[in-house]
N, C-alpha and C. Protein backbone atom coordinates (compact mmCIF):
# COMPACT_ATOMS: atom_id res chain seq x y z
N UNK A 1 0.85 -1.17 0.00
CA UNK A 1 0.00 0.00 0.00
C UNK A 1 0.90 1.23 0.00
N UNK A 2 0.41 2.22 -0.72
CA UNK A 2 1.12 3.21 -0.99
C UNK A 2 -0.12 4.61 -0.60
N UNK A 3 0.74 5.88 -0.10
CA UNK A 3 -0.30 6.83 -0.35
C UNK A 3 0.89 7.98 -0.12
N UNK A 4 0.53 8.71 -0.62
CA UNK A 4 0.87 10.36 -0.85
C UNK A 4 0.67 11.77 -1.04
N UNK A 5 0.98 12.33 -0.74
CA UNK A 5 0.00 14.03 -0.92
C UNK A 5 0.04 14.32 -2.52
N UNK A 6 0.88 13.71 -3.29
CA UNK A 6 1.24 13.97 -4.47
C UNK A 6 0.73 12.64 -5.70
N UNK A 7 0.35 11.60 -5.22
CA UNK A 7 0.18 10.61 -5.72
C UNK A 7 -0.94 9.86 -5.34
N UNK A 8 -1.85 9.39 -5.91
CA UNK A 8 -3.13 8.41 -5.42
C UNK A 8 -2.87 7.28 -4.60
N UNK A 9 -3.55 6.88 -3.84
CA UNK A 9 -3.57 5.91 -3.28
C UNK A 9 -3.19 4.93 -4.14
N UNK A 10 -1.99 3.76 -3.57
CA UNK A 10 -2.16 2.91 -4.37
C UNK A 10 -2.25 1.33 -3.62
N UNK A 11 -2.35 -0.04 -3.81
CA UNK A 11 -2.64 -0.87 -3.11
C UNK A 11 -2.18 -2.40 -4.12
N UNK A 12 -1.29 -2.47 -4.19
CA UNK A 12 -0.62 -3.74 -4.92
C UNK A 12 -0.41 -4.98 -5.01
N UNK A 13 -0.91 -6.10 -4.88
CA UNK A 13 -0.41 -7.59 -4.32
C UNK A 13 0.95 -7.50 -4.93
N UNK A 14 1.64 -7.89 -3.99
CA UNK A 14 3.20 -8.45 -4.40
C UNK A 14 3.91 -9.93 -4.17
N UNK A 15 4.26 -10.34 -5.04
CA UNK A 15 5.04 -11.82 -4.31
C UNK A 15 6.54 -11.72 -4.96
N UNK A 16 7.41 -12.52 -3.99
CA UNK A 16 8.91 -12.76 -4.52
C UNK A 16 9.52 -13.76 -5.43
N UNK A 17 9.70 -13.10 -6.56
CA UNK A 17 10.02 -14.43 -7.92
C UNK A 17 11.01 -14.55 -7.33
N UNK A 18 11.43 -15.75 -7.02
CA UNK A 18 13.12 -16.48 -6.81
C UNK A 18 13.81 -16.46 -8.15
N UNK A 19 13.28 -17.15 -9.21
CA UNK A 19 14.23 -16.97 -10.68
C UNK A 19 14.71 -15.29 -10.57
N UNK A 20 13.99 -14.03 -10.68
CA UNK A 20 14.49 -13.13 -11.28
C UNK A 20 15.12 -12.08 -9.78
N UNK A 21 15.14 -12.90 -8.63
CA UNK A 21 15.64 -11.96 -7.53
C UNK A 21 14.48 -10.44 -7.27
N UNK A 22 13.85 -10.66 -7.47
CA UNK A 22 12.96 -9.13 -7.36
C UNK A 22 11.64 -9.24 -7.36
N UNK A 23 10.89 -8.70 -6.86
CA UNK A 23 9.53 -8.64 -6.32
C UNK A 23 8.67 -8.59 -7.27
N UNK A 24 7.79 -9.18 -8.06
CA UNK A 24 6.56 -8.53 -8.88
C UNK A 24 5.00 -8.17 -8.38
N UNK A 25 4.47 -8.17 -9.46
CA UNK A 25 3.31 -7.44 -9.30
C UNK A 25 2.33 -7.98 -9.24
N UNK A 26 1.27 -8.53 -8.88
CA UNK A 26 -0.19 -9.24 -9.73
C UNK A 26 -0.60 -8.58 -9.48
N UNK A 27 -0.49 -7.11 -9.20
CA UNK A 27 -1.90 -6.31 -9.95
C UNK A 27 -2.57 -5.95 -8.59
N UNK A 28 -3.62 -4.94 -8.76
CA UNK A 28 -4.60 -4.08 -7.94
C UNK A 28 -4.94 -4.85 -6.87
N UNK A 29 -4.78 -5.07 -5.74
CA UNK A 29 -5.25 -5.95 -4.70
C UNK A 29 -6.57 -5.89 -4.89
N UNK A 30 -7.49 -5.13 -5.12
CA UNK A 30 -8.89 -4.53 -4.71
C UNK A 30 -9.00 -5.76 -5.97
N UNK A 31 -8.50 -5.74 -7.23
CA UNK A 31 -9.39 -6.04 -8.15
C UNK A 31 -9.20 -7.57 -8.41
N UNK A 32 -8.12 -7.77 -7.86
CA UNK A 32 -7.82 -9.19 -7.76
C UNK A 32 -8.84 -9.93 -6.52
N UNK A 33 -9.17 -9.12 -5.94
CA UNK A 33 -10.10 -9.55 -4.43
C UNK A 33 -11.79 -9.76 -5.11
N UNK A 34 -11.70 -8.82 -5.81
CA UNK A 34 -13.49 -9.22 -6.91
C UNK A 34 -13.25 -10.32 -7.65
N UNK A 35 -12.42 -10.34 -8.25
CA UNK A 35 -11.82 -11.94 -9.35
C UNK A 35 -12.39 -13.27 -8.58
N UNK A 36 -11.65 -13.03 -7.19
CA UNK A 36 -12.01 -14.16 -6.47
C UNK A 36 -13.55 -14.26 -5.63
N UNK A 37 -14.21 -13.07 -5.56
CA UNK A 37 -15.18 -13.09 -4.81
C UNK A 37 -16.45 -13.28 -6.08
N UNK A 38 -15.69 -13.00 -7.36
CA UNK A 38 -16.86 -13.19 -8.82
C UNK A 38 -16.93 -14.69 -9.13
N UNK A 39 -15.77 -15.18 -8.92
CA UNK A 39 -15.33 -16.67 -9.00
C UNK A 39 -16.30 -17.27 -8.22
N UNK A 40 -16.40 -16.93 -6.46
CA UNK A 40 -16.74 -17.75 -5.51
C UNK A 40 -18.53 -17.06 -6.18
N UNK A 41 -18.72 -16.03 -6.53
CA UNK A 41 -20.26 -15.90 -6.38
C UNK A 41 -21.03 -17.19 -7.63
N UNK A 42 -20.14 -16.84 -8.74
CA UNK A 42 -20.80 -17.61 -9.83
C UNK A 42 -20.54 -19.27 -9.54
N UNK A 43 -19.98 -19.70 -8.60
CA UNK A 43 -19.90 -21.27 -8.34
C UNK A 43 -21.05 -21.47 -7.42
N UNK A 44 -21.45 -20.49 -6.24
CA UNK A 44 -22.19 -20.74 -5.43
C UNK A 44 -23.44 -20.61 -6.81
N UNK A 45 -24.09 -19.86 -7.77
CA UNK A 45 -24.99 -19.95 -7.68
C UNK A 45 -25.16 -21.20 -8.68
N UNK A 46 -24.35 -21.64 -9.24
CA UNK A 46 -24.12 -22.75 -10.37
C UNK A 46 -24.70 -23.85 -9.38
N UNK A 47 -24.17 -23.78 -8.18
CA UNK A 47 -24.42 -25.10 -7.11
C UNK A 47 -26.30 -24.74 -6.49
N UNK A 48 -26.38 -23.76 -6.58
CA UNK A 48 -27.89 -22.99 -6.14
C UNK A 48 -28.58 -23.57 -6.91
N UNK A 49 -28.73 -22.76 -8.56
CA UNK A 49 -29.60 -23.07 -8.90
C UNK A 49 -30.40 -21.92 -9.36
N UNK A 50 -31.82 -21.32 -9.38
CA UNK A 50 -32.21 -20.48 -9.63
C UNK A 50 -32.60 -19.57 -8.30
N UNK A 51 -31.90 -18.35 -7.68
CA UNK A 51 -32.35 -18.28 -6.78
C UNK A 51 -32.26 -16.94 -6.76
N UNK A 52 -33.19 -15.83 -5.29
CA UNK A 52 -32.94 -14.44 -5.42
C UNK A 52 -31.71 -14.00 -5.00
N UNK A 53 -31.38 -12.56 -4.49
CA UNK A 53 -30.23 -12.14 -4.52
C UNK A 53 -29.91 -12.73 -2.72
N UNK A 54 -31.11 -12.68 -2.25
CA UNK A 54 -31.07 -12.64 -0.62
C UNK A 54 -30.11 -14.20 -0.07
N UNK A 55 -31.01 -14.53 -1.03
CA UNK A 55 -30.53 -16.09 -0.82
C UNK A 55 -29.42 -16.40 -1.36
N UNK A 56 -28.58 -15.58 -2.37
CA UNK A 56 -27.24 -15.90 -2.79
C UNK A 56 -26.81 -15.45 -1.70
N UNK A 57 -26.80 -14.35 -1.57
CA UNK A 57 -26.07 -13.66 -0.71
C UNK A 57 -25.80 -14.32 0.82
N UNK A 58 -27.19 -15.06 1.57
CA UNK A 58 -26.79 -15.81 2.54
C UNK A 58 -25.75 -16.99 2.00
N UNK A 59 -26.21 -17.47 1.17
CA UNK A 59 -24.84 -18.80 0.50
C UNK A 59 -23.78 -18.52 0.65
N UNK A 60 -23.41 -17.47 -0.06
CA UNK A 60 -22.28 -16.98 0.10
C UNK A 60 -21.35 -16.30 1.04
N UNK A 61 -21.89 -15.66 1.78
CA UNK A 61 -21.44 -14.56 3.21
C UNK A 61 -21.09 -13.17 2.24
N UNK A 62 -21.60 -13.19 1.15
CA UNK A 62 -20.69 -11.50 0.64
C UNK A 62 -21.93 -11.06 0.58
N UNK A 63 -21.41 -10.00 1.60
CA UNK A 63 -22.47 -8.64 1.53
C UNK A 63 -23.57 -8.48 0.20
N UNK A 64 -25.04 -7.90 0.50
CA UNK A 64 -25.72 -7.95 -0.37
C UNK A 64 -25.88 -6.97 -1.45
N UNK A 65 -24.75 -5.89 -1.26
CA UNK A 65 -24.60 -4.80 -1.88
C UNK A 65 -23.88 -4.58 -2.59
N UNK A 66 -22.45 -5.47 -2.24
CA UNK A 66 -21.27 -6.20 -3.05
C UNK A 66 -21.56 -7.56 -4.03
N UNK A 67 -22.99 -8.38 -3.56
CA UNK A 67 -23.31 -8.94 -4.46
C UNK A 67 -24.00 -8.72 -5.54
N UNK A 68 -24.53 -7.55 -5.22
CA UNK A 68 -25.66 -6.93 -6.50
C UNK A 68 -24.17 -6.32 -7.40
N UNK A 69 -23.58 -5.96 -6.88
CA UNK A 69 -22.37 -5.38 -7.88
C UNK A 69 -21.97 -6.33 -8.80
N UNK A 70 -21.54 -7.13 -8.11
CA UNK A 70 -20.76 -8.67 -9.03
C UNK A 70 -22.00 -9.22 -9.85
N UNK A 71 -22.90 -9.38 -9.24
CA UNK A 71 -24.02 -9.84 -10.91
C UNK A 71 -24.05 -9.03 -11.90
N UNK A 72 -24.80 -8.16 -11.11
CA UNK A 72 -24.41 -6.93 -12.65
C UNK A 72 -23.43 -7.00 -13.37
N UNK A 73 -22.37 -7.05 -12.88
CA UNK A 73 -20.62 -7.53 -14.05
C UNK A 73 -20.85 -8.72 -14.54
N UNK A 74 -21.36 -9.76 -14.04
CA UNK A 74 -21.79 -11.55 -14.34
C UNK A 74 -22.47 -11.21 -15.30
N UNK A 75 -23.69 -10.58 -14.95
CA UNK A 75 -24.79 -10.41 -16.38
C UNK A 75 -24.64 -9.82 -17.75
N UNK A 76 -23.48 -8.26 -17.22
CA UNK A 76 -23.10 -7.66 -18.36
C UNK A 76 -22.22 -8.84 -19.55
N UNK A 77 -21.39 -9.31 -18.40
CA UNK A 77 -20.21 -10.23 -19.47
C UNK A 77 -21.01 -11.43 -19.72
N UNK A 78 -22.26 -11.67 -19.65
CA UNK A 78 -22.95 -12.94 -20.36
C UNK A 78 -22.81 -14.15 -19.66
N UNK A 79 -22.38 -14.15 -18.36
CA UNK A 79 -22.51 -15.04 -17.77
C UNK A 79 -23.73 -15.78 -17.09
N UNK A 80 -24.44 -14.74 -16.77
CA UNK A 80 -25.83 -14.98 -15.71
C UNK A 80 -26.90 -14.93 -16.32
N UNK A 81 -27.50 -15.03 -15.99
CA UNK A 81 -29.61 -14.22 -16.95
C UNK A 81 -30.32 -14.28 -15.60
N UNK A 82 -31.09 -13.19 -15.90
CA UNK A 82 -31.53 -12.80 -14.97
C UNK A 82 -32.92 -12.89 -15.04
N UNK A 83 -34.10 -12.80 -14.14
CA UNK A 83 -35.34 -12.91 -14.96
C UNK A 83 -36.10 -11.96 -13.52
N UNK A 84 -36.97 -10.73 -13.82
CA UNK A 84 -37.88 -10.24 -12.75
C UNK A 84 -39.35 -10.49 -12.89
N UNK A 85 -39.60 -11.22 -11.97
CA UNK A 85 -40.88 -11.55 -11.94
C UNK A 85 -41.81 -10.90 -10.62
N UNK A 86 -42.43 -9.84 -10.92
CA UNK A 86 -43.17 -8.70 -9.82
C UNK A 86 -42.16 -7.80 -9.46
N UNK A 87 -41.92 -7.93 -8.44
CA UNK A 87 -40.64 -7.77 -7.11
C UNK A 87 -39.78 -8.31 -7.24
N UNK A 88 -39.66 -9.45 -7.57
CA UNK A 88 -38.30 -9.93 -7.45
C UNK A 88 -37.73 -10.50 -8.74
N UNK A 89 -36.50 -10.43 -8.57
CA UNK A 89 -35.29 -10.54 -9.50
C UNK A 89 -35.08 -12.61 -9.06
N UNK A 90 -34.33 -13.06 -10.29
CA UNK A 90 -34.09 -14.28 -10.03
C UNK A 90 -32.70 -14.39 -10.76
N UNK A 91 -31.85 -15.22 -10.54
CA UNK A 91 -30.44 -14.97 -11.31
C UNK A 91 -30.38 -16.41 -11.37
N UNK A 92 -29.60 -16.75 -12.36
CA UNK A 92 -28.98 -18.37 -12.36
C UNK A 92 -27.79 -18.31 -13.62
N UNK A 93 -27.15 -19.43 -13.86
CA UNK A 93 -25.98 -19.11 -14.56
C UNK A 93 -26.40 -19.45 -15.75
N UNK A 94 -26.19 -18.59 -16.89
CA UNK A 94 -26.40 -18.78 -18.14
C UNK A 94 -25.81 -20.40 -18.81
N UNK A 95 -26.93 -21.50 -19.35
CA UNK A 95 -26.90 -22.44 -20.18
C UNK A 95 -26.36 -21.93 -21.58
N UNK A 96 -25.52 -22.66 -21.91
CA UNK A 96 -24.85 -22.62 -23.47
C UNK A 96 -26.12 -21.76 -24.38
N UNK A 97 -27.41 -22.51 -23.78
CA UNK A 97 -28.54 -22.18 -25.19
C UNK A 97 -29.01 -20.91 -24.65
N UNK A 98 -29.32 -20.70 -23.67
CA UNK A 98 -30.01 -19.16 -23.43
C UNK A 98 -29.22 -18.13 -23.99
């Protein structure tokens, strides 16, 4: 983690390559932390089934506000379908044919 009066916040995962003696990068901690929490959402609901957000969200333990985020990215990139019926929203993981 980095911060400065002159420079943005910054926040990095780092690990130590032994071949090249020097530290690299994988990238944005924050965004590498959604990777894995988009990963864990779309397996839980694959294992679910067709279900609302409430109920992913208990499956899962990620916040229900952080989960509405990650579908929305699931749905945009064609992963999910979504279907609202009244009130409520239903999500499940997109079949080859849908």
């Amino acid at each position: 983690m980095g911060r400065g009066r002159d420079i943005e916040d910054i926040d990095y995962e780092l690990f130590w390559d032994p071949d090249t003696w020097c530290w690299q990068c994988k990238g944005n901690s924050s965004e590498l932390k959604i990777v894995g929490q988009k990963r864990e959402a779309l397996d839980a609901l694959a294992s679910l089934g067709r279900t609302r957000l409430t109920d992913w969200a208990t499956a899962t333990g990620i916040d229900k506000g952080n989960l509405y985020r990650i579908a929305s990215n699931l749905w945009t990139e064609g992963f999910i379908h979504k279907d609202t019926i009244g009130k409520d929203t239903y999500y499940e993981v997109k079949q080859p044919n849908n």
